[in-house]
C-alpha atoms as a PDB file:
ATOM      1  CA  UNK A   1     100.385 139.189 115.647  1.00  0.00           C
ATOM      2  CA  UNK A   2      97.881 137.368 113.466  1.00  0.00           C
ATOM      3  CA  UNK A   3      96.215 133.753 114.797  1.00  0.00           C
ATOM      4  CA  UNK A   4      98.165 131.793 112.182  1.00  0.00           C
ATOM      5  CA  UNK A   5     101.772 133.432 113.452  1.00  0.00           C
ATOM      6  CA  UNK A   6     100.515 132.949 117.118  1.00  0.00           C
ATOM      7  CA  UNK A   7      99.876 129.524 116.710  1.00  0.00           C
ATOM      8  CA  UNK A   8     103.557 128.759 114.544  1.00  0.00           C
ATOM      9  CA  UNK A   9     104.982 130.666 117.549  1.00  0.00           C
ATOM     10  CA  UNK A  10     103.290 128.352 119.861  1.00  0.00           C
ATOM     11  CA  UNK A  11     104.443 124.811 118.540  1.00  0.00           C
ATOM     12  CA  UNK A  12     107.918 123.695 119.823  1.00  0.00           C
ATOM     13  CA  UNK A  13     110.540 122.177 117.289  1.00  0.00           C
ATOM     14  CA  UNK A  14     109.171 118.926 116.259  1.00  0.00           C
ATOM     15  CA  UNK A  15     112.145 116.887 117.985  1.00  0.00           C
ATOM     16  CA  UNK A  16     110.803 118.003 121.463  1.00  0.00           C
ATOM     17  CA  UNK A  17     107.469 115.790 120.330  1.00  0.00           C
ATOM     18  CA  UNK A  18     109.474 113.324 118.862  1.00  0.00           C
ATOM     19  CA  UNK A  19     110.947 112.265 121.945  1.00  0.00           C
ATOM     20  CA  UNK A  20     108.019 112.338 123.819  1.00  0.00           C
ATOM     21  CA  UNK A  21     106.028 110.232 121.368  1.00  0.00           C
ATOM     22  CA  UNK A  22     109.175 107.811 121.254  1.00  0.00           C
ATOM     23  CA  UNK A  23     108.527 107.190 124.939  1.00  0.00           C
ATOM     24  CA  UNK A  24     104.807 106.583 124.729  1.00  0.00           C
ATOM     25  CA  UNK A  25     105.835 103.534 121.845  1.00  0.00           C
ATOM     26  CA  UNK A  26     108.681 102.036 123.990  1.00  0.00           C
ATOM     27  CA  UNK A  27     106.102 101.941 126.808  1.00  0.00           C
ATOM     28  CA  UNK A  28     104.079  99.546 124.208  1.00  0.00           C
ATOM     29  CA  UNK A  29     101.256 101.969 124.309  1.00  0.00           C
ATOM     30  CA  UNK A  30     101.028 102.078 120.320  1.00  0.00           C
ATOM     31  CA  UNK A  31      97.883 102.868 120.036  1.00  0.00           C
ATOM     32  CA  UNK A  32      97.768 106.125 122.059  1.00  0.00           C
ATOM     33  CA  UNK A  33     100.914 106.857 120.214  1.00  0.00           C
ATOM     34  CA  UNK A  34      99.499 106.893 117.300  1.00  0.00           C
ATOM     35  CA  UNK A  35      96.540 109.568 117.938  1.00  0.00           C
ATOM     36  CA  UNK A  36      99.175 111.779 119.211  1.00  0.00           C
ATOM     37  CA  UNK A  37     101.797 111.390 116.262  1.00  0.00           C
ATOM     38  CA  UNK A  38      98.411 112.027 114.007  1.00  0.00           C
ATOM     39  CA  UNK A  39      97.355 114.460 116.189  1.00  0.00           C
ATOM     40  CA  UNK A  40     100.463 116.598 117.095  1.00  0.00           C
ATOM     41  CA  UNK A  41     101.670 116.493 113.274  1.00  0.00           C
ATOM     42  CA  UNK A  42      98.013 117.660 112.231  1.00  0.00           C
ATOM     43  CA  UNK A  43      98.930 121.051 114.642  1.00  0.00           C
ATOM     44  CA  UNK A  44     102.553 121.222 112.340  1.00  0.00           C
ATOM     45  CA  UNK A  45     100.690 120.880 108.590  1.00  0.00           C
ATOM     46  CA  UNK A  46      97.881 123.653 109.957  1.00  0.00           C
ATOM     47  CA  UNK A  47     100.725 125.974 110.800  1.00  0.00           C
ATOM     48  CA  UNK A  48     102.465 125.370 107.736  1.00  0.00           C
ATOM     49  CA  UNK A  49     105.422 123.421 109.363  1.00  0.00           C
ATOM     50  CA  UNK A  50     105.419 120.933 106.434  1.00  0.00           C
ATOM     51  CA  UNK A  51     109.417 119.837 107.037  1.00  0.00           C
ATOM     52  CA  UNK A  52     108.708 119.106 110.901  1.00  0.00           C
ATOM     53  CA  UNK A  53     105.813 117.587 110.542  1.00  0.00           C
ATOM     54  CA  UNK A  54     107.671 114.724 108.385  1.00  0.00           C
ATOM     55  CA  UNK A  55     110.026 114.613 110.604  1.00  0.00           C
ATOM     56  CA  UNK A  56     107.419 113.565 113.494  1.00  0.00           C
ATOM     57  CA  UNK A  57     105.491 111.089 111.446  1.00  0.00           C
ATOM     58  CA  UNK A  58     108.272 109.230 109.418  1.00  0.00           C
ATOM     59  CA  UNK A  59     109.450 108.987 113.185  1.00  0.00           C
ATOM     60  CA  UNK A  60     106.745 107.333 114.240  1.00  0.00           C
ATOM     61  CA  UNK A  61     105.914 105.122 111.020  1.00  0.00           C
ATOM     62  CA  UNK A  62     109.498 103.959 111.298  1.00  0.00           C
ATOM     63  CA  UNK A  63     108.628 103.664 114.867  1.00  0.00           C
ATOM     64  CA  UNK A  64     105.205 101.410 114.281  1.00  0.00           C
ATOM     65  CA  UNK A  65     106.834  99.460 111.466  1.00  0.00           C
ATOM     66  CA  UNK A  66     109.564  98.237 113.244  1.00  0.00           C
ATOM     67  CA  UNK A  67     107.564  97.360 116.455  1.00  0.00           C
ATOM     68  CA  UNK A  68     105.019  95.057 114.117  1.00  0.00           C
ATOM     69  CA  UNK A  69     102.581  97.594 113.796  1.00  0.00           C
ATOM     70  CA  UNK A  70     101.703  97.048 110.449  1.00  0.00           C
ATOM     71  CA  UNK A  71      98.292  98.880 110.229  1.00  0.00           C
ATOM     72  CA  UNK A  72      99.186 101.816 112.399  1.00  0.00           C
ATOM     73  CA  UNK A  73     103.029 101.921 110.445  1.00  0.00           C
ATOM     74  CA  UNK A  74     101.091 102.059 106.845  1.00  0.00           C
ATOM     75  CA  UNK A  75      98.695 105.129 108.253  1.00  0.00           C
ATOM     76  CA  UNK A  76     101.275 107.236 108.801  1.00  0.00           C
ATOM     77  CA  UNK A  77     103.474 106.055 106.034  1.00  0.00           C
ATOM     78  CA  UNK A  78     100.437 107.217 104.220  1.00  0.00           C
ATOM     79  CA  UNK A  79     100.037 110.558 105.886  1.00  0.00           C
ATOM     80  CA  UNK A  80     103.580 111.217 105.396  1.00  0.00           C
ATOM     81  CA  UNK A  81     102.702 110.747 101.535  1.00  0.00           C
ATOM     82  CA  UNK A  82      99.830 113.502 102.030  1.00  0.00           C
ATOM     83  CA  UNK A  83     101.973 115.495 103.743  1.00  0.00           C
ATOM     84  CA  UNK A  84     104.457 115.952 100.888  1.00  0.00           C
ATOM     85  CA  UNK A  85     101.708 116.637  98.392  1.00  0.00           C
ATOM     86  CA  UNK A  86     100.065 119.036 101.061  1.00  0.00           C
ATOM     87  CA  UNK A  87     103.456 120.378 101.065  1.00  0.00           C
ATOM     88  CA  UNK A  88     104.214 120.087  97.432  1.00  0.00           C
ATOM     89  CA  UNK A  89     107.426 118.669  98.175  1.00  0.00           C
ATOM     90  CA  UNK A  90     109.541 117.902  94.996  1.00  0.00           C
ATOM     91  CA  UNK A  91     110.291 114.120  93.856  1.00  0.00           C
ATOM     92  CA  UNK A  92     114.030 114.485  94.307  1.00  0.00           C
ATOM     93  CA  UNK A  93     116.247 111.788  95.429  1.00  0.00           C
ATOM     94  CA  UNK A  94     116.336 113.416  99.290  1.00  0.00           C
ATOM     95  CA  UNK A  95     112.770 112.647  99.646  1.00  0.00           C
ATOM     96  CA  UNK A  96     112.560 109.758  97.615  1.00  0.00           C
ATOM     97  CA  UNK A  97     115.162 108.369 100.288  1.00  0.00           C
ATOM     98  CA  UNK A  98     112.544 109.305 102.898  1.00  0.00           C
ATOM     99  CA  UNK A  99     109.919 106.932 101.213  1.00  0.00           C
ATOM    100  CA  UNK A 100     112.635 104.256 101.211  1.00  0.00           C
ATOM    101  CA  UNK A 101     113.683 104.565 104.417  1.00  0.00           C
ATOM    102  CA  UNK A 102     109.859 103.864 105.196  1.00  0.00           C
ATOM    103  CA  UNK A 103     109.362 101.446 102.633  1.00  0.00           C
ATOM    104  CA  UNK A 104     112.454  99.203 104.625  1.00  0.00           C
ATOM    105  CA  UNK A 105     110.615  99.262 107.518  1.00  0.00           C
ATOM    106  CA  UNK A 106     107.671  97.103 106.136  1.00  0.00           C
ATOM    107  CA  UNK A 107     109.255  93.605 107.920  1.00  0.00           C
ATOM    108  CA  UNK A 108     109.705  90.984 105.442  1.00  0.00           C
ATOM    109  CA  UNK A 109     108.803  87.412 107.014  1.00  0.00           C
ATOM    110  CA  UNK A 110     108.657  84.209 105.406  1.00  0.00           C
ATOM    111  CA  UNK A 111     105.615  82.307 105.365  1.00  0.00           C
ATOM    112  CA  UNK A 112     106.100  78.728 107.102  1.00  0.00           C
ATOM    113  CA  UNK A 113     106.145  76.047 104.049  1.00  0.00           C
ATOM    114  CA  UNK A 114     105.944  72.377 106.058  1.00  0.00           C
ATOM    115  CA  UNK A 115     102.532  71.865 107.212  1.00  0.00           C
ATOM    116  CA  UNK A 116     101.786  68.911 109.919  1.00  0.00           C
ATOM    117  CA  UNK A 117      99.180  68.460 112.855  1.00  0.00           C
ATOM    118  CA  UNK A 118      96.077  71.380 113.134  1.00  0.00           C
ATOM    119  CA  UNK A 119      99.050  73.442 115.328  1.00  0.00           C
ATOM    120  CA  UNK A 120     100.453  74.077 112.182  1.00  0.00           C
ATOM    121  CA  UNK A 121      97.371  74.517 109.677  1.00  0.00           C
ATOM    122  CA  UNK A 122      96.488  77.115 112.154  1.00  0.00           C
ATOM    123  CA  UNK A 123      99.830  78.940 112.046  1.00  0.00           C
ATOM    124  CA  UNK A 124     100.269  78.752 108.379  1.00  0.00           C
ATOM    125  CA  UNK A 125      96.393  80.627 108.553  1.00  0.00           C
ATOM    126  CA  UNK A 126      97.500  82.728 110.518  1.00  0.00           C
ATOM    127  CA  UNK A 127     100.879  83.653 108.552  1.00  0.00           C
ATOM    128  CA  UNK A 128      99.110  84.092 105.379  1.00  0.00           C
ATOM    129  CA  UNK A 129      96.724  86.527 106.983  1.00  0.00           C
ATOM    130  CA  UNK A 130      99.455  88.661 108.105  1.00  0.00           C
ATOM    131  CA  UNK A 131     101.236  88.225 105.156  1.00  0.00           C
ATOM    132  CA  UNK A 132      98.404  89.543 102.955  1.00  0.00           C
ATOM    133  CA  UNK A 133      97.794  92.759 105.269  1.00  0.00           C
ATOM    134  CA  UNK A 134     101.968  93.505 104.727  1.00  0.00           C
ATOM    135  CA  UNK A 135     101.724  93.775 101.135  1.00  0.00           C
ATOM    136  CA  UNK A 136      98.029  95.330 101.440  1.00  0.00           C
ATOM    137  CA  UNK A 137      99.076  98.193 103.352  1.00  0.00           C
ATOM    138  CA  UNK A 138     102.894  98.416 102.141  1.00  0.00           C
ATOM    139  CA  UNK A 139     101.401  98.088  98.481  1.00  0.00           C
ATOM    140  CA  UNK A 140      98.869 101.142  99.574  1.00  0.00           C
ATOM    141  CA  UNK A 141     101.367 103.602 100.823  1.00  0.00           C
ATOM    142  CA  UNK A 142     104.001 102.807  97.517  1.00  0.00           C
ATOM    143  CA  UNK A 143     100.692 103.906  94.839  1.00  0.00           C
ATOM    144  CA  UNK A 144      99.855 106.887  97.103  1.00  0.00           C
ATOM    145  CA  UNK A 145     104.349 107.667  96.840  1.00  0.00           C
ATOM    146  CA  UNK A 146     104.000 106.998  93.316  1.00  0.00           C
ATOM    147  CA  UNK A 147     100.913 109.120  92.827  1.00  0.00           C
ATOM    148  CA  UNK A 148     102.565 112.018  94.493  1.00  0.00           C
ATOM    149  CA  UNK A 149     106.012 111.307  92.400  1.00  0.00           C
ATOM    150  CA  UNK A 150     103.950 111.643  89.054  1.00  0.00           C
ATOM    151  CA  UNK A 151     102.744 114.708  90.456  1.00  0.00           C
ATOM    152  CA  UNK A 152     105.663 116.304  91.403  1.00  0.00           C
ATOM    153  CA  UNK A 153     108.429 114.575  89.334  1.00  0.00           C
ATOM    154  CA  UNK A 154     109.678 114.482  85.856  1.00  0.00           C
ATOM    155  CA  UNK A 155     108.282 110.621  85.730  1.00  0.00           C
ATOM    156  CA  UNK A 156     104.637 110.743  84.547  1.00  0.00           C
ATOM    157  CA  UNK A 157     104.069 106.955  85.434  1.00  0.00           C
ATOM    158  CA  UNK A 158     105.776 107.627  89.088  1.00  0.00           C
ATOM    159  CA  UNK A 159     109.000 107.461  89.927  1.00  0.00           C
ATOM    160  CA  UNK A 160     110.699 104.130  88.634  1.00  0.00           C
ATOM    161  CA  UNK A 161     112.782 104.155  92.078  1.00  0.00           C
ATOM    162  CA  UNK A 162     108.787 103.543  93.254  1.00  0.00           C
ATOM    163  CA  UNK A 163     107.762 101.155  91.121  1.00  0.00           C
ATOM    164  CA  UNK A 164     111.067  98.484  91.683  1.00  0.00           C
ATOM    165  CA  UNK A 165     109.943  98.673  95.105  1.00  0.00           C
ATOM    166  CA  UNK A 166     106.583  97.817  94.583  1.00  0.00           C
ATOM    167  CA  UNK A 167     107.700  94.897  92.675  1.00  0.00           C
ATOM    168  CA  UNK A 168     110.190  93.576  94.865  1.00  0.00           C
ATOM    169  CA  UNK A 169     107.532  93.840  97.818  1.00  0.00           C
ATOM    170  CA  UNK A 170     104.485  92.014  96.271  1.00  0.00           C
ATOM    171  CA  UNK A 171     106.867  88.809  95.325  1.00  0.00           C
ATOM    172  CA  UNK A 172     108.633  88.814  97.990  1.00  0.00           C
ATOM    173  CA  UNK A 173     105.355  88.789 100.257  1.00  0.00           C
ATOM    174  CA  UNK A 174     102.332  88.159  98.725  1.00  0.00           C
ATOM    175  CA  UNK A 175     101.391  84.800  99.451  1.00  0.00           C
ATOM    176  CA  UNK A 176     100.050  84.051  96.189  1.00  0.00           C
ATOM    177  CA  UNK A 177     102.553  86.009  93.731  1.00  0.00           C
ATOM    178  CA  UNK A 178     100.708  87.807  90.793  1.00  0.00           C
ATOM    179  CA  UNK A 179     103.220  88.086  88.379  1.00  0.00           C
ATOM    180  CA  UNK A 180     101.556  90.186  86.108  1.00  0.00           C
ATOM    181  CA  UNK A 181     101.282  92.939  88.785  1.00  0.00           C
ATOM    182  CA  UNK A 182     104.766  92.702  89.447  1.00  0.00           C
ATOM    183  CA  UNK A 183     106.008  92.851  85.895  1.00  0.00           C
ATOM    184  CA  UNK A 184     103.714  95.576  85.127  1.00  0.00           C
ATOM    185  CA  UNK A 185     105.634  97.329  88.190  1.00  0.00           C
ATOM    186  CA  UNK A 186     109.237  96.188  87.100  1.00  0.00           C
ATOM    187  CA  UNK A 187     108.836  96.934  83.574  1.00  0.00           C
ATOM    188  CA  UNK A 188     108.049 100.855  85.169  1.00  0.00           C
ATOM    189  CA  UNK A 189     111.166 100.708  87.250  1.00  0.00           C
ATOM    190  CA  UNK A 190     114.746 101.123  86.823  1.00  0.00           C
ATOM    191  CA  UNK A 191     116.061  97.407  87.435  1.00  0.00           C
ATOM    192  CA  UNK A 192     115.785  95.380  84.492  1.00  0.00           C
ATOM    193  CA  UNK A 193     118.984  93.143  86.477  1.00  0.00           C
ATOM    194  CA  UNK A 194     116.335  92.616  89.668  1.00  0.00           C
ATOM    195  CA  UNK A 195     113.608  91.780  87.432  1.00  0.00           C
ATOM    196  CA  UNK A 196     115.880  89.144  85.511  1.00  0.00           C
ATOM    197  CA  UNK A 197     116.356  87.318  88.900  1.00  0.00           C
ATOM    198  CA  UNK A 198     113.113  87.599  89.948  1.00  0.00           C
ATOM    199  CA  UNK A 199     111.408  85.727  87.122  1.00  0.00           C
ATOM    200  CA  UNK A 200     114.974  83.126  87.536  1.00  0.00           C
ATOM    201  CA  UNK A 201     113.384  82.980  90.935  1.00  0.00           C
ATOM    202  CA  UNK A 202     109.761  82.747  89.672  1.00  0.00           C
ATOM    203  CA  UNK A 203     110.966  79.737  87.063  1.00  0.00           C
ATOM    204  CA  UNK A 204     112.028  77.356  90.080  1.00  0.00           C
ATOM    205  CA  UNK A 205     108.722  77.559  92.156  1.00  0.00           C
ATOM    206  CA  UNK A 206     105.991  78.617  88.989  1.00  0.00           C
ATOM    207  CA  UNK A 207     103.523  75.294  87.437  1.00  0.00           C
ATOM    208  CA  UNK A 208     105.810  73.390  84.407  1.00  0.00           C
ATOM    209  CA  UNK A 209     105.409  74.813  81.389  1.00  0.00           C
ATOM    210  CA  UNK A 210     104.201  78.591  82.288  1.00  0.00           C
ATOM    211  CA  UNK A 211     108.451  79.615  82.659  1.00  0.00           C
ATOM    212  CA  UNK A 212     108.396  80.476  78.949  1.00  0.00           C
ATOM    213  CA  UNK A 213     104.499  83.148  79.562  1.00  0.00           C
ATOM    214  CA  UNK A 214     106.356  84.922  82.450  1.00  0.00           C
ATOM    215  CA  UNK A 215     109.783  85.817  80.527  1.00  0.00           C
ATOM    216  CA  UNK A 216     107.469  86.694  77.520  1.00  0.00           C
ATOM    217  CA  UNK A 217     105.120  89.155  79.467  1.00  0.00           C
ATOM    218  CA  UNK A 218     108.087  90.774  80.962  1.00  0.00           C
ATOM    219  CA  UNK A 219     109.884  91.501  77.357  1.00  0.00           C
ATOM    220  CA  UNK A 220     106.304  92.259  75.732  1.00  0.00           C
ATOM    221  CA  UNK A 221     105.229  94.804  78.482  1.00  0.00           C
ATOM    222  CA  UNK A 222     108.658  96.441  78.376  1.00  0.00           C
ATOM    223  CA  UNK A 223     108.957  96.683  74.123  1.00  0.00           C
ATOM    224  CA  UNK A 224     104.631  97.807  75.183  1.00  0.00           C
ATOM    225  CA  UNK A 225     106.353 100.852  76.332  1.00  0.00           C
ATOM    226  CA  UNK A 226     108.753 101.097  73.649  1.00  0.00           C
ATOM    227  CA  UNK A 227     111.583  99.963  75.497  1.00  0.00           C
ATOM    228  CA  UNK A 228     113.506  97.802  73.207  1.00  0.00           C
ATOM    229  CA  UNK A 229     117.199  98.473  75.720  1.00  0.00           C
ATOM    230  CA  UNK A 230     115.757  96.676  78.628  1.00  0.00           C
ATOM    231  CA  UNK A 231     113.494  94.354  76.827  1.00  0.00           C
ATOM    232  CA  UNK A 232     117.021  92.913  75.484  1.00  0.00           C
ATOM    233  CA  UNK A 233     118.532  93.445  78.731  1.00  0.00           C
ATOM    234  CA  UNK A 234     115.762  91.367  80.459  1.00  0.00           C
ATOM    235  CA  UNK A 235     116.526  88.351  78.599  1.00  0.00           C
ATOM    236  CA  UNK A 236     120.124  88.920  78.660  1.00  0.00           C
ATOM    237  CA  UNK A 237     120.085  89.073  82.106  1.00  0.00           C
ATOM    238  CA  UNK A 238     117.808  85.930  82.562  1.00  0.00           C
ATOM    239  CA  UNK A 239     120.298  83.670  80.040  1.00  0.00           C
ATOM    240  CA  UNK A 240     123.635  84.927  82.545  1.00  0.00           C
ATOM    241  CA  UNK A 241     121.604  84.277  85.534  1.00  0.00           C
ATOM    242  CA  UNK A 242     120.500  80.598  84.340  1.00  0.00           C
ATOM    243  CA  UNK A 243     123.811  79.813  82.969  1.00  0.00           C
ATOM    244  CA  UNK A 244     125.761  80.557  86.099  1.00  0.00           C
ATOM    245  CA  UNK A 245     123.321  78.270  88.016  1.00  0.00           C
ATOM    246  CA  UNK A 246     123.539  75.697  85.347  1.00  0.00           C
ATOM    247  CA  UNK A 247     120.170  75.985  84.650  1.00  0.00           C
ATOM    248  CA  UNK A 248     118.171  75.150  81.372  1.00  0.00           C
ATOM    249  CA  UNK A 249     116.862  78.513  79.101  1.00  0.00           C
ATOM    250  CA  UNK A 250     113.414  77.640  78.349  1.00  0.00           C
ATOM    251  CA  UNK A 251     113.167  76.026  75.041  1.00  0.00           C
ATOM    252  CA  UNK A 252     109.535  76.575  73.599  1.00  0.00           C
ATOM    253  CA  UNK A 253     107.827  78.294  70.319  1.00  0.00           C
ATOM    254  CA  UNK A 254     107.188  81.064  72.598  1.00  0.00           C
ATOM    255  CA  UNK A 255     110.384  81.925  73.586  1.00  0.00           C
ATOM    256  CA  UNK A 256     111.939  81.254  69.640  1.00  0.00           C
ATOM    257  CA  UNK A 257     109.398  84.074  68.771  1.00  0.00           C
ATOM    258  CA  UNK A 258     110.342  86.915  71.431  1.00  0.00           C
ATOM    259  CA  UNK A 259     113.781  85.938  70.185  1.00  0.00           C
ATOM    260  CA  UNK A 260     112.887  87.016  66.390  1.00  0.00           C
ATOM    261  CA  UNK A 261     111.260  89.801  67.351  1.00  0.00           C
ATOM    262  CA  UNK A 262     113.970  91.380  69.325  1.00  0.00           C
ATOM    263  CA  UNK A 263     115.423  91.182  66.052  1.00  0.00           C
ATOM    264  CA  UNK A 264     113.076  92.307  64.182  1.00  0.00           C
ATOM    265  CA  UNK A 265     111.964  95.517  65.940  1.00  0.00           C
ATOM    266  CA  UNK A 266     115.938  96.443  65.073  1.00  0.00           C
ATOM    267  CA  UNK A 267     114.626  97.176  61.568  1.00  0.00           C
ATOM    268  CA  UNK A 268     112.085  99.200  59.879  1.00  0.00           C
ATOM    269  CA  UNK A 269     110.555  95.897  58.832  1.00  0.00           C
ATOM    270  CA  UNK A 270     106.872  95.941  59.406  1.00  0.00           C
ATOM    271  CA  UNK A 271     105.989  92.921  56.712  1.00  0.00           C
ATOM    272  CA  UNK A 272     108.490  90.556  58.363  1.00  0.00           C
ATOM    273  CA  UNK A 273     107.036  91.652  62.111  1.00  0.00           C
ATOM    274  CA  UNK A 274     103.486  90.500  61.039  1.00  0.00           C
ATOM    275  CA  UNK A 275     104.551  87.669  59.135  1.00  0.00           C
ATOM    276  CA  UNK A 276     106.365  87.000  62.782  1.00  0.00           C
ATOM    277  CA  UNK A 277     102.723  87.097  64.305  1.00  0.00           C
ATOM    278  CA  UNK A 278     101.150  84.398  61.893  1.00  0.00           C
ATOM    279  CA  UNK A 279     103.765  82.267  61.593  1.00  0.00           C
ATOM    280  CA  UNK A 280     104.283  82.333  65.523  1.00  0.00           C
ATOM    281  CA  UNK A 281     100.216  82.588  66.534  1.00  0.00           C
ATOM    282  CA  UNK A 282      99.199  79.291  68.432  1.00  0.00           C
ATOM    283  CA  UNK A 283     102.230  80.338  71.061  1.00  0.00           C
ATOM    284  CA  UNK A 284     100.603  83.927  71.269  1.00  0.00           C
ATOM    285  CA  UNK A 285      97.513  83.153  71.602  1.00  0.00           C
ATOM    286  CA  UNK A 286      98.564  81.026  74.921  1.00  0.00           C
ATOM    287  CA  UNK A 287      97.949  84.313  76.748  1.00  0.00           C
ATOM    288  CA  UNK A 288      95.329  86.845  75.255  1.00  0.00           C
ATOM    289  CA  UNK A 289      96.992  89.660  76.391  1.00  0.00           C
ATOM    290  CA  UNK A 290      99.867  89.243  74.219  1.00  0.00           C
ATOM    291  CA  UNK A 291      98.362  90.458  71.563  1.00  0.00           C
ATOM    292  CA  UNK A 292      97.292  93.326  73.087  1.00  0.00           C
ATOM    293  CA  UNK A 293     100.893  93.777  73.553  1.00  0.00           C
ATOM    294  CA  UNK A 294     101.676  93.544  70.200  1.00  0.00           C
ATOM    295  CA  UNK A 295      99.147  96.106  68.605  1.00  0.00           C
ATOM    296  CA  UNK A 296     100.674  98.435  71.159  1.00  0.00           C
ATOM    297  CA  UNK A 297     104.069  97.248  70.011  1.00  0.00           C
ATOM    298  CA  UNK A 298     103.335  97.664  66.055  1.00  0.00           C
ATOM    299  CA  UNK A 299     101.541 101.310  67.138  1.00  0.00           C
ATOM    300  CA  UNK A 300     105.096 102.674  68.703  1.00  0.00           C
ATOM    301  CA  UNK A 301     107.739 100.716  66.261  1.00  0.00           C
ATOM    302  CA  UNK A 302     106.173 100.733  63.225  1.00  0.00           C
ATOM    303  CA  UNK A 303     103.282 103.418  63.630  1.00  0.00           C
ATOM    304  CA  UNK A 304     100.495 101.572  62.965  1.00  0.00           C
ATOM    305  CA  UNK A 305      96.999 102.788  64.578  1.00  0.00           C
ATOM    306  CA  UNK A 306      95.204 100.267  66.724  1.00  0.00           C
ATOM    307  CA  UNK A 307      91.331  99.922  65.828  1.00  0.00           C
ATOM    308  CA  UNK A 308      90.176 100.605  69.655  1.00  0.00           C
ATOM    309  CA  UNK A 309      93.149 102.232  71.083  1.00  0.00           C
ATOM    310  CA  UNK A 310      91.313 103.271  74.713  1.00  0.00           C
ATOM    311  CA  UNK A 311      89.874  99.623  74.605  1.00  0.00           C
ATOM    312  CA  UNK A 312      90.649  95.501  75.042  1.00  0.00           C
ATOM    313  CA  UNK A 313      92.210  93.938  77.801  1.00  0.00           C
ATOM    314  CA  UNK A 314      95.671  95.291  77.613  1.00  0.00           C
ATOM    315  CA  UNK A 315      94.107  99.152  78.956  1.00  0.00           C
ATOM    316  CA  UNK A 316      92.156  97.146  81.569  1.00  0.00           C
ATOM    317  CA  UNK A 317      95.002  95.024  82.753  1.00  0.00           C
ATOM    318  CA  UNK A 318      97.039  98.088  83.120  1.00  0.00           C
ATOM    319  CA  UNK A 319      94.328  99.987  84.837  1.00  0.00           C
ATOM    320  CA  UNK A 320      93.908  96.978  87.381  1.00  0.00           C
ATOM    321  CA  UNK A 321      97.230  96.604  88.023  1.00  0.00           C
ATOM    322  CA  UNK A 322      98.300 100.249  87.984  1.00  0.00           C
ATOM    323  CA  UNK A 323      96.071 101.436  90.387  1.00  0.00           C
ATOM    324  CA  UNK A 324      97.865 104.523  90.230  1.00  0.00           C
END
């Protein structure tokens, strides 16, 4: 028998560890828990026992996660990720489950708002400390799940499943939301509906005035990618959702100009789309990075050739955000 069949021979099925290692964490000893589910699943991936060794450490992330173990959860959320590339595990919608079922475990808390005596400044510290190592470490293991998707799925920006989750984590948690980054993420997932209520969401709490930039990024980024479906579906979506709250639409020159060019991209009308720009340019130039968008927009409606495609601050946004 050769050493690498002695030593599969050797290793019991991985529920025999799990149990043990469940044990260890309901005794609170976390951190000795975690060598051994690090350790113990190592012995699994040397032997080639890629499916058991999942089994032990999506255990014990779960495991982690749910006890408040944030750090130790996210390192083997993250070695479950290098576990399915070591295994070149597909991106099918088993696995993908498996991420999610991680990816739930990440505990969602709200971050006190009322502040009063030094008691409380100290908590609210406190809170957003935490709060920025959740969507750290949750944010860490998604790009390393979306890395592997691209890698091993028919997605080659990650698998949009991926992506809505990254979105819906980092506003949810972060305490100071980035909406660019989560746009960016949305616009590369599968749920233009979520996205609609989160920027309904974003309107109620974001400065006055800065509403109309938020909807506009979101439509921009997805027609960026030549998505003209969702981009209408977006604002769709955001006009129901207001309406049944008996909210206000934005009114602005910003948001009469994504309106036109919905419209516009419908044709093969390139003069009327740049007479669009000019005629609409003090509202786009209230964000520099719409007209980034909109070269990129021109280049996949209309064909037009950007002067510096691999350049300007569009590439670098999406680079920064991306990560991936």
């Amino acid at each position: 028998m050769s050493r690498e069949r002695a030593r599969r021979s050797t290793l019991p099925p991985a529920q025999e560890n799990i149990g043990k290692l469940e044990k260890v964490v309901s005794e609170g000893n976390f951190y000795g828990a975690q060598q051994m589910y690090k350790s113990v699943s190592a012995r699994y991936i040397a032997a080639e026992r890629y499916a058991e060794a999942l089994d032990i450490i999506e255990s014990g992330a779960c495991l982690q996660l749910q006890n408040g173990q944030i750090t130790c959860g996210a390192e083997l959320a993250a070695l479950f990720v290098e576990a399915l590339v070591k295994g070149k595990y597909a991106c099918d919608d088993e696995t993908l489950d498996r991420v999610g079922k991680i990816y739930k475990k990440f505990p969602q808390i709200s971050i006190p708002e009322r502040l009063g005596d030094d008691d409380d400044m100290q908590q609210l510290s406190e809170a957003l400390a935490a709060a920025k190592t959740r969507v750290e470490c949750c944010s860490s293991f998604l790009k390393a799940a979306l890395k592997w998707s691209s890698q091993f799925g028919p997605h080659r920006a990650g698998s949009p499943e991926l992506h809505s989750m990254l979105a819906e984590y980092i506003y949810s948690e972060s305490p100071e939301v980035d909406m660019a980054k989560v746009s960016f993420h949305f616009v590369r997932g599968n749920n233009p509906k979520k996205f609609a209520s989160t920027l309904v969401n974003f309107m109620g709490k974001c400065y006055p005035g800065e509403d109309d930039l938020a909807i506009a990024r979101g439509i921009l980024m997805y027609l960026s990618s030549g998505n003209l479906r969702d981009a209408n579906n977006l604002l769709d979506g955001i006009k129901q959702q207001l309406e049944s709250k008996q909210q206000d639409f934005p009114k602005s020159d910003l948001m009469q100009f994504i309106d036109y060019l919905l419209q516009v991209l419908q044709r093969d009308a390139l003069p009327l789309f740049n007479m669009l720009k000019g005629s609409y340019k003090p509202s786009i130039d209230r964000d520099p990075a719409f007209h980034e968008f909109l070269d990129l927009i021109a280049e996949r409606f209309y064909g037009v050739q950007r002067r510096n495609p691999l350049q300007g601050m569009f590439g670098d946004i999406f680079k920064m955000m991306g990560g991936e």
